[in-house]
PDB file of N, CA and C in Angstrom:
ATOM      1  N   UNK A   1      97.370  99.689 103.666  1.00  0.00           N
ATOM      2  CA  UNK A   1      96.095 100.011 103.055  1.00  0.00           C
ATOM      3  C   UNK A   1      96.102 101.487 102.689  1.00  0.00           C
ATOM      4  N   UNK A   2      95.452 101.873 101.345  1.00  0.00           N
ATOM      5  CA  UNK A   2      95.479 103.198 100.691  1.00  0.00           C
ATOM      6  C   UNK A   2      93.869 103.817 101.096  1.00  0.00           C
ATOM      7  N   UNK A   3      94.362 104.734 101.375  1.00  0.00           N
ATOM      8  CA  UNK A   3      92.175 105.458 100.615  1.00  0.00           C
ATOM      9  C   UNK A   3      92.350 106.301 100.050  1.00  0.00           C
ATOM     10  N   UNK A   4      91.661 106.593  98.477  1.00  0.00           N
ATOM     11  CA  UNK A   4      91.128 107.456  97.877  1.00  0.00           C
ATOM     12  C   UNK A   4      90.242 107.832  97.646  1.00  0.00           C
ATOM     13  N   UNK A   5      90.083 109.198  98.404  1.00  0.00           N
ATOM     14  CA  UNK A   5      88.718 110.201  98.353  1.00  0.00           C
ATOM     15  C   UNK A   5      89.176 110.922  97.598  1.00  0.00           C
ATOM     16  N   UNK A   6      88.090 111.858  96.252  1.00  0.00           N
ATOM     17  CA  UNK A   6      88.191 112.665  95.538  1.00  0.00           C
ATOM     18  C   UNK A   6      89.751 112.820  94.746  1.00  0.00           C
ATOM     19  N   UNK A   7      90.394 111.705  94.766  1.00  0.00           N
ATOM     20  CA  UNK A   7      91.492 111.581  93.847  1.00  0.00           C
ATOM     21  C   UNK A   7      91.382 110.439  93.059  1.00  0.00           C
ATOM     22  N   UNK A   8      91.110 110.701  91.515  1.00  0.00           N
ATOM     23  CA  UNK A   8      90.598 109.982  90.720  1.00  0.00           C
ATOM     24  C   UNK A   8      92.274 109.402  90.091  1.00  0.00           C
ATOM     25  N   UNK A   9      92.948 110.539  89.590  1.00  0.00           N
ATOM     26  CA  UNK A   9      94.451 110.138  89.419  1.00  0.00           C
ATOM     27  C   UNK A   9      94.958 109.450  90.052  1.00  0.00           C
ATOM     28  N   UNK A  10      94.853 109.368  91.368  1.00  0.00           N
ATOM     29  CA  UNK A  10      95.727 108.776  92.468  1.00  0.00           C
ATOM     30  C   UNK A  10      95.205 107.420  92.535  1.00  0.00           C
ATOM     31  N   UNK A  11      94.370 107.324  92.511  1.00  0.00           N
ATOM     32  CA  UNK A  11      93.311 105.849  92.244  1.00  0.00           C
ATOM     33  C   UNK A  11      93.759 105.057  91.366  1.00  0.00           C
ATOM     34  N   UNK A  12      93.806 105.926  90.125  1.00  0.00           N
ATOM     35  CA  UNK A  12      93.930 105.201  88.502  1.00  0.00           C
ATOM     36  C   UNK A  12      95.372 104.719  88.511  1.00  0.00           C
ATOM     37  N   UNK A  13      96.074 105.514  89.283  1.00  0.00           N
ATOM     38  CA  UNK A  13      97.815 105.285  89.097  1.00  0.00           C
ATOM     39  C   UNK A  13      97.970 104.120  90.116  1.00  0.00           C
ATOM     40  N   UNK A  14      96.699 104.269  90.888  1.00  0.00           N
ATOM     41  CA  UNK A  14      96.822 102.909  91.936  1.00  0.00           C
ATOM     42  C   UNK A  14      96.385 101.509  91.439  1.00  0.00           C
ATOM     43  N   UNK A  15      95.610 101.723  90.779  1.00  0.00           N
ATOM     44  CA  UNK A  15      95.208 100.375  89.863  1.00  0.00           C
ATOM     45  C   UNK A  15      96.134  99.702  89.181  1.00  0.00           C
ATOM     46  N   UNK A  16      96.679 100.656  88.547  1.00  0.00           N
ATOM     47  CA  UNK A  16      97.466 100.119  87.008  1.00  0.00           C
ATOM     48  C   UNK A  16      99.197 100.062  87.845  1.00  0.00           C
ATOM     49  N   UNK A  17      99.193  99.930  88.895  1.00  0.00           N
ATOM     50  CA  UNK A  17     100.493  99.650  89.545  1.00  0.00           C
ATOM     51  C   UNK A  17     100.519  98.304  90.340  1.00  0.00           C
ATOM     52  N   UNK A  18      99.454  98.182  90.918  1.00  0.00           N
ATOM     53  CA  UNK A  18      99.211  97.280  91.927  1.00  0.00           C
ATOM     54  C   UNK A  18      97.593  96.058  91.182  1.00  0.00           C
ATOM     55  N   UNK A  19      98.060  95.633  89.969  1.00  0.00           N
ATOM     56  CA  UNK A  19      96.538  94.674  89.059  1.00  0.00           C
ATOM     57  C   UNK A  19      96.824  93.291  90.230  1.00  0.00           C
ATOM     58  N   UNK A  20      97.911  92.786  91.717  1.00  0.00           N
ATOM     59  CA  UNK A  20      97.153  91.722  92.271  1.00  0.00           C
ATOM     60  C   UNK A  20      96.674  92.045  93.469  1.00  0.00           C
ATOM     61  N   UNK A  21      96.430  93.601  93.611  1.00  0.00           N
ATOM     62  CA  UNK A  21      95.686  93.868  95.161  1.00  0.00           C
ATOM     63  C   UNK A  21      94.190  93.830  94.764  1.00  0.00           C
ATOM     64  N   UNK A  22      93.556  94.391  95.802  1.00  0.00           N
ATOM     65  CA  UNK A  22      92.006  94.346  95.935  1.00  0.00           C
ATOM     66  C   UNK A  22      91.397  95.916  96.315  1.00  0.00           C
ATOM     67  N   UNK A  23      90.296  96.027  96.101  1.00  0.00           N
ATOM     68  CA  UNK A  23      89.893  97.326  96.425  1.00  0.00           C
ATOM     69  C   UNK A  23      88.560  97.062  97.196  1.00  0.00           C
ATOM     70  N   UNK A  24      88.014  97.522  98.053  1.00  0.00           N
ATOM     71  CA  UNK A  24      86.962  97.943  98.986  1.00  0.00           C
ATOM     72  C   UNK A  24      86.387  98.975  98.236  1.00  0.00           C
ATOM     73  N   UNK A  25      84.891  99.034  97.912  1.00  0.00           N
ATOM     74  CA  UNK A  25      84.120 100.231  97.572  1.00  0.00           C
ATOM     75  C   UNK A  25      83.108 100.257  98.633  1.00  0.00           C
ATOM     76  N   UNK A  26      82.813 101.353  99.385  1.00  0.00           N
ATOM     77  CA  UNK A  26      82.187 101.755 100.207  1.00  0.00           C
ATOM     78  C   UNK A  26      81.788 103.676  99.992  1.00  0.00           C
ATOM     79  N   UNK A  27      80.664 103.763 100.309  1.00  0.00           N
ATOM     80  CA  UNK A  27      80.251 105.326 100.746  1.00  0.00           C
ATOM     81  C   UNK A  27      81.196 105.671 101.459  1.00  0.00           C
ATOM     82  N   UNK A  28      81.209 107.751 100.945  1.00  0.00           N
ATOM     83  CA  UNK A  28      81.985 108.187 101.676  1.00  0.00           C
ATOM     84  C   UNK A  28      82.115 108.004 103.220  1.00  0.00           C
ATOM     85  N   UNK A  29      80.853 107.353 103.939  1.00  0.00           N
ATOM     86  CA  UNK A  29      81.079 107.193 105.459  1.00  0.00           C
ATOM     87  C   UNK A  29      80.773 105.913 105.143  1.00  0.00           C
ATOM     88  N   UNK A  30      81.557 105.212 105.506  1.00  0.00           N
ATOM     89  CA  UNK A  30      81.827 103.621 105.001  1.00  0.00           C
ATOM     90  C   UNK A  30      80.460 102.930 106.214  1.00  0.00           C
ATOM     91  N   UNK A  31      79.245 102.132 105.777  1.00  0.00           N
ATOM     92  CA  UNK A  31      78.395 101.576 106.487  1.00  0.00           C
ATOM     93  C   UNK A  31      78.563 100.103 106.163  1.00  0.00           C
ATOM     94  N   UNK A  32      78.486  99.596 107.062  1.00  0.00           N
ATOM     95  CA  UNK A  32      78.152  98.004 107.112  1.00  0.00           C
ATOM     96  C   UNK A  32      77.397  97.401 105.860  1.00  0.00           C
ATOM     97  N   UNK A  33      76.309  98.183 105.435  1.00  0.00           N
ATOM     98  CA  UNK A  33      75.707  97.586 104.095  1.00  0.00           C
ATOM     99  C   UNK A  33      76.295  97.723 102.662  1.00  0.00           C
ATOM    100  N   UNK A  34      77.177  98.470 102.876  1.00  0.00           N
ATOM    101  CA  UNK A  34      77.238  98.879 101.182  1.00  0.00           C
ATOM    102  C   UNK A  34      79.133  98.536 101.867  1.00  0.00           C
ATOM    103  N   UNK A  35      79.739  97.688 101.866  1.00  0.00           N
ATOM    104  CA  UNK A  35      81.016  97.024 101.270  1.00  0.00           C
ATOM    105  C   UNK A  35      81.555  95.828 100.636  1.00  0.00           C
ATOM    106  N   UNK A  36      81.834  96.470  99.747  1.00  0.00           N
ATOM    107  CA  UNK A  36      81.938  95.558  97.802  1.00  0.00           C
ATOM    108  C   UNK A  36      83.477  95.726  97.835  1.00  0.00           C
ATOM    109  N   UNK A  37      84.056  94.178  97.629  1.00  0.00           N
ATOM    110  CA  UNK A  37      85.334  94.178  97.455  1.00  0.00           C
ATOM    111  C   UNK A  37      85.848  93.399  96.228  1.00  0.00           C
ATOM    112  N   UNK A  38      86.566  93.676  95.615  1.00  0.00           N
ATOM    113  CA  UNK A  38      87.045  93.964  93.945  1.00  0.00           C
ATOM    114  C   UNK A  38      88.611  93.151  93.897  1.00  0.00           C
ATOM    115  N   UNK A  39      88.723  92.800  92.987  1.00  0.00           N
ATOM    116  CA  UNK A  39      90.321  92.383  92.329  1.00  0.00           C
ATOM    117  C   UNK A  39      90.474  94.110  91.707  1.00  0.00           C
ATOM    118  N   UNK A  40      91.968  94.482  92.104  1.00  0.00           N
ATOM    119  CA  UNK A  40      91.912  95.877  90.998  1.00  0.00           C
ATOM    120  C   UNK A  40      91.988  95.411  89.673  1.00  0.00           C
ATOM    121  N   UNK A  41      91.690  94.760  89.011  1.00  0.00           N
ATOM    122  CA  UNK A  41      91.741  94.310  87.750  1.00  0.00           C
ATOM    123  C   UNK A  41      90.049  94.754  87.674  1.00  0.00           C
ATOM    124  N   UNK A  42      89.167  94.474  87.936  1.00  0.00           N
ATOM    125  CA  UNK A  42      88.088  94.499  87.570  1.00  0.00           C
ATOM    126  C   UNK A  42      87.115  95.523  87.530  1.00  0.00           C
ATOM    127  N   UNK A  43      86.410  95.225  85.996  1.00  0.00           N
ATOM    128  CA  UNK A  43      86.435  95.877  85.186  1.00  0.00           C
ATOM    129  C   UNK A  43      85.367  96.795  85.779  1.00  0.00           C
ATOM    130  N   UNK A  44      84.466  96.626  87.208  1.00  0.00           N
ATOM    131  CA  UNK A  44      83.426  97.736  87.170  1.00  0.00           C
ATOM    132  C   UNK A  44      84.081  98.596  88.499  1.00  0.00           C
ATOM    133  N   UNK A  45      85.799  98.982  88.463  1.00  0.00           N
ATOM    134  CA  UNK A  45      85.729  99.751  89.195  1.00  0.00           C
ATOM    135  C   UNK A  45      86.934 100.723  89.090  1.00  0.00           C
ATOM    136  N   UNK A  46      87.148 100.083  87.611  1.00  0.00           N
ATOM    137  CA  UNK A  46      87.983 101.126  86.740  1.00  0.00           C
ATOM    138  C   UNK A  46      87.991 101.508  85.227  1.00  0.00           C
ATOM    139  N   UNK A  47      88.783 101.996  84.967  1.00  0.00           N
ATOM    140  CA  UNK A  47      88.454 102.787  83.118  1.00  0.00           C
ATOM    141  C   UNK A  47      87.489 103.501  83.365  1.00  0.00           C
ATOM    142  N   UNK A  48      86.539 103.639  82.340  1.00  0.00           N
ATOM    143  CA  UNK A  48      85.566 104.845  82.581  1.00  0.00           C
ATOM    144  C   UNK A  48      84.114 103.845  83.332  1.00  0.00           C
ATOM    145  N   UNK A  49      84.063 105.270  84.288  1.00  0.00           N
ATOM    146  CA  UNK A  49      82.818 105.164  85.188  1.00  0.00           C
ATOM    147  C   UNK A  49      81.460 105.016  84.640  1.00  0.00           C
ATOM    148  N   UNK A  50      80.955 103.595  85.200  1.00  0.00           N
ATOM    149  CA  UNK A  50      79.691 103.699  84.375  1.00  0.00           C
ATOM    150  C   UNK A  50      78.385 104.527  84.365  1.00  0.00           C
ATOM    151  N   UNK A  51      78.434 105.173  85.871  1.00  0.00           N
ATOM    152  CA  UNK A  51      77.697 106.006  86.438  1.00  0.00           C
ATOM    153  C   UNK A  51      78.234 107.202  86.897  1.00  0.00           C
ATOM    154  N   UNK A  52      77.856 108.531  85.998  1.00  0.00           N
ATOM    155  CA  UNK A  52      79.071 109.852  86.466  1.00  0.00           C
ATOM    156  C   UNK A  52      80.244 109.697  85.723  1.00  0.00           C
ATOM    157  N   UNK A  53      81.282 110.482  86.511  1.00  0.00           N
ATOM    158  CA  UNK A  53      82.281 110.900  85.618  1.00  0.00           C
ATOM    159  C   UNK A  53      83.308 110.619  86.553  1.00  0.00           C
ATOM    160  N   UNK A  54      82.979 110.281  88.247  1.00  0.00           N
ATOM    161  CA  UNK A  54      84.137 110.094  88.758  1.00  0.00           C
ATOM    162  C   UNK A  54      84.246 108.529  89.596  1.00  0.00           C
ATOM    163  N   UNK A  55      85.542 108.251  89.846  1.00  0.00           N
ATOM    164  CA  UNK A  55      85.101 107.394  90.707  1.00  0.00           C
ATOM    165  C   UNK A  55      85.688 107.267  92.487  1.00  0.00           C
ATOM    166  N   UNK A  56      86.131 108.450  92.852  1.00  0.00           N
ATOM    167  CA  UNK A  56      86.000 108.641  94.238  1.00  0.00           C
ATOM    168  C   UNK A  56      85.618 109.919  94.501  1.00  0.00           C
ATOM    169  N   UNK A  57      84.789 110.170  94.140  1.00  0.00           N
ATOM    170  CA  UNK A  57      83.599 111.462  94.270  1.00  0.00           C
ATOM    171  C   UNK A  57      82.405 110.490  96.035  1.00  0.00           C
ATOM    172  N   UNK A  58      81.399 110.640  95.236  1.00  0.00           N
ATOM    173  CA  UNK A  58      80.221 109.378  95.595  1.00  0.00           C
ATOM    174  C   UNK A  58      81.117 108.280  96.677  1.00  0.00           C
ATOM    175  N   UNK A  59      81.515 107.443  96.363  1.00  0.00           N
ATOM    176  CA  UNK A  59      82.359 106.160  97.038  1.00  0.00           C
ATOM    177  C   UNK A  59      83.937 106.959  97.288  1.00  0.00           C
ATOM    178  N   UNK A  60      84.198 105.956  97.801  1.00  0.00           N
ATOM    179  CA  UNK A  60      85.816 105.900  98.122  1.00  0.00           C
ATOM    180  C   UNK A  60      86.582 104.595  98.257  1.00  0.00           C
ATOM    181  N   UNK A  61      87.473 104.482  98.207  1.00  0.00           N
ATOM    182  CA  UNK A  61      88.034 103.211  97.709  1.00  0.00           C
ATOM    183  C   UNK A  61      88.872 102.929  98.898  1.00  0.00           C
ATOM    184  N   UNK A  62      89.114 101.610  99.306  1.00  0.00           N
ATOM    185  CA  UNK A  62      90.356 101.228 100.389  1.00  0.00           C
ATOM    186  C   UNK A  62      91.325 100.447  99.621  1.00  0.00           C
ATOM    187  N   UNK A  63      92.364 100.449  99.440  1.00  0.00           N
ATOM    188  CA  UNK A  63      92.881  99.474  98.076  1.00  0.00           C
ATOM    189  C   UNK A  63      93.870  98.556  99.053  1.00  0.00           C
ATOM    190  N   UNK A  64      94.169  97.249  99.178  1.00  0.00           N
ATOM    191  CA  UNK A  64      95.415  96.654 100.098  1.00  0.00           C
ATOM    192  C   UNK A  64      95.245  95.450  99.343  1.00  0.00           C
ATOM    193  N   UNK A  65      95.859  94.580 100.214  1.00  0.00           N
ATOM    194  CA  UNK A  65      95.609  93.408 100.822  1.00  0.00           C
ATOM    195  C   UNK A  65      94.317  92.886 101.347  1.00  0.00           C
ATOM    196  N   UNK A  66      94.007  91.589 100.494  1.00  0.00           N
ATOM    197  CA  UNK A  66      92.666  91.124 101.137  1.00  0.00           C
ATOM    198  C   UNK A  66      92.383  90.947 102.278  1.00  0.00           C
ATOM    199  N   UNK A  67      93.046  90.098 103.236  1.00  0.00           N
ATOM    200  CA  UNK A  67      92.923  89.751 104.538  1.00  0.00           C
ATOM    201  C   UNK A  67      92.950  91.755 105.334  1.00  0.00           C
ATOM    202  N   UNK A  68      93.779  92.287 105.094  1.00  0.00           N
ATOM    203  CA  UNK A  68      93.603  93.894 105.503  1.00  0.00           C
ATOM    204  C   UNK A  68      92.476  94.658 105.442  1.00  0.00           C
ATOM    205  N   UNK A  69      91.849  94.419 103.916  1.00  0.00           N
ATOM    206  CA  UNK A  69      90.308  95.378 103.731  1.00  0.00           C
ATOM    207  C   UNK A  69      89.596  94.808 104.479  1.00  0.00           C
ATOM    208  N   UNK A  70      89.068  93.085 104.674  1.00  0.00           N
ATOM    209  CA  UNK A  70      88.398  91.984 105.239  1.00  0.00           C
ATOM    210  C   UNK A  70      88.389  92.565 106.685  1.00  0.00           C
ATOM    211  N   UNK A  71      89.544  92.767 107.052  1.00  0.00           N
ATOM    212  CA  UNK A  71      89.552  92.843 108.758  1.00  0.00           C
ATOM    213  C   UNK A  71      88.718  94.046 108.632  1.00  0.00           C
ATOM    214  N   UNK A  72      89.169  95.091 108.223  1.00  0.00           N
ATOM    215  CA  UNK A  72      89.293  97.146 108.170  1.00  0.00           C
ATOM    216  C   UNK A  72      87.611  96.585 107.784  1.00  0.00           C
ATOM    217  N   UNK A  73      87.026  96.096 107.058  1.00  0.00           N
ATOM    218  CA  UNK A  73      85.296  95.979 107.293  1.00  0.00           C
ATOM    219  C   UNK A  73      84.474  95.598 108.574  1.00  0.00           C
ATOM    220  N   UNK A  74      85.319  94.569 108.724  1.00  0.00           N
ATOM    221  CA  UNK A  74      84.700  93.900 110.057  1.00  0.00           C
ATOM    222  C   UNK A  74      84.771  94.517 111.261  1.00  0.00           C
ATOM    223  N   UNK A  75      86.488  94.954 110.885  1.00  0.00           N
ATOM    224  CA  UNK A  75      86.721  96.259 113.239  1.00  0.00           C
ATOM    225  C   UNK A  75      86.353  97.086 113.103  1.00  0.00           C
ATOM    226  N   UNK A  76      86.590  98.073 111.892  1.00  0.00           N
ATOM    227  CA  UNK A  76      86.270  99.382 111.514  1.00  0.00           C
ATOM    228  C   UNK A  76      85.036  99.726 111.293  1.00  0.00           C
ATOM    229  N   UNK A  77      84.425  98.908 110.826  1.00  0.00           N
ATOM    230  CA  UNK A  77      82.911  99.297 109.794  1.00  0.00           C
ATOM    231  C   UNK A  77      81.907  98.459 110.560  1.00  0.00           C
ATOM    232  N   UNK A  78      82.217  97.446 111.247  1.00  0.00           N
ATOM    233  CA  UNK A  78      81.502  96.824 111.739  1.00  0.00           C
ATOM    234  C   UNK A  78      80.343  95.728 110.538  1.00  0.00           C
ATOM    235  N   UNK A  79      80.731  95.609 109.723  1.00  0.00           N
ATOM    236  CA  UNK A  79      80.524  94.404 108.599  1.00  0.00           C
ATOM    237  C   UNK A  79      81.078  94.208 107.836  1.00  0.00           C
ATOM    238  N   UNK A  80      81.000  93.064 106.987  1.00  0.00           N
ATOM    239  CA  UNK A  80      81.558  92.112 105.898  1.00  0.00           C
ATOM    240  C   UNK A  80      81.694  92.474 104.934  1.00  0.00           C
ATOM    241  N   UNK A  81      82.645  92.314 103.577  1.00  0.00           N
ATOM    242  CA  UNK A  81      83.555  92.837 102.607  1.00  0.00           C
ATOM    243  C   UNK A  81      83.170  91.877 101.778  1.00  0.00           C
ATOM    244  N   UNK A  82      81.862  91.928 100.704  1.00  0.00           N
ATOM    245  CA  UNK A  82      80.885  91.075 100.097  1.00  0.00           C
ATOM    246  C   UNK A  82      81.629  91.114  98.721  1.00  0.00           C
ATOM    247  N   UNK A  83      82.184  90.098  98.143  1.00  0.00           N
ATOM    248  CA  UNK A  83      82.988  89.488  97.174  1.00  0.00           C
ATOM    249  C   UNK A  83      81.935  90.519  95.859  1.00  0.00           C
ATOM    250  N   UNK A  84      82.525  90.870  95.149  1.00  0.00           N
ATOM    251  CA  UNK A  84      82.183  91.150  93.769  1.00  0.00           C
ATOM    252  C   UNK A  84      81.684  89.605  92.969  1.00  0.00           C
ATOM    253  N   UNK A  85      80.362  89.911  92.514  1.00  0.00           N
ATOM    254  CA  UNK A  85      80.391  88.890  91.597  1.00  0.00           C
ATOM    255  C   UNK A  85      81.027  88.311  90.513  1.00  0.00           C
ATOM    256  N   UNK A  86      81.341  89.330  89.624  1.00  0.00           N
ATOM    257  CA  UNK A  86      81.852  89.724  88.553  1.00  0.00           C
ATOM    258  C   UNK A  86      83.567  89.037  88.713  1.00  0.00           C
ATOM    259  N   UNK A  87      84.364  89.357  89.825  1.00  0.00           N
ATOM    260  CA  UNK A  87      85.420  89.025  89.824  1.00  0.00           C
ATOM    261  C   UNK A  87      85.900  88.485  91.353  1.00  0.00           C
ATOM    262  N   UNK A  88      85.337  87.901  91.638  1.00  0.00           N
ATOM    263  CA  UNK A  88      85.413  86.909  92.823  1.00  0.00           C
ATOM    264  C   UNK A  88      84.801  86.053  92.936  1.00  0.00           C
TER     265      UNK A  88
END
């Protein structure tokens, strides 16, 4: 499992390398309510940001393996890794 805080490059180069992993979006202090988990393919959590200019400014990203982010929500964060509508 990756995290990118405040590296937008490192992110983007992570996407476009790895289109069958998944990404975790969570606040910079990752809370139980706000974790949204993504195909990196999809489309609201890359290319340009729809809100702002960055996209691990605000959030931060966990990028892996599904069953990996899934767990890393549940031991770590203490809640659930809520499927993207859009692409799940």
């Amino acid at each position: 499992m990756k995290q990118f805080q405040e590296d937008d490059a490192g992110y983007e180069r992570w996407l476009a390398a790895h289109p069958d992993l998944f990404v975790l979006n969570t606040a910079r202090r990752p809370a139980p309510n706000y974790l949204m988990l993504h195909r990196a393919t999809c489309r609201t959590i890359g290319g340009t940001p729809a809100r702002g200019n960055r996209w691990t400014g605000e959030y931060i990203k966990f990028c892996g393996q599904r069953a990996e982010l899934e767990e890393f929500a549940q031991v770590r964060v203490g809640g659930t890794a809520f499927p993207c509508r859009l692409c799940l």
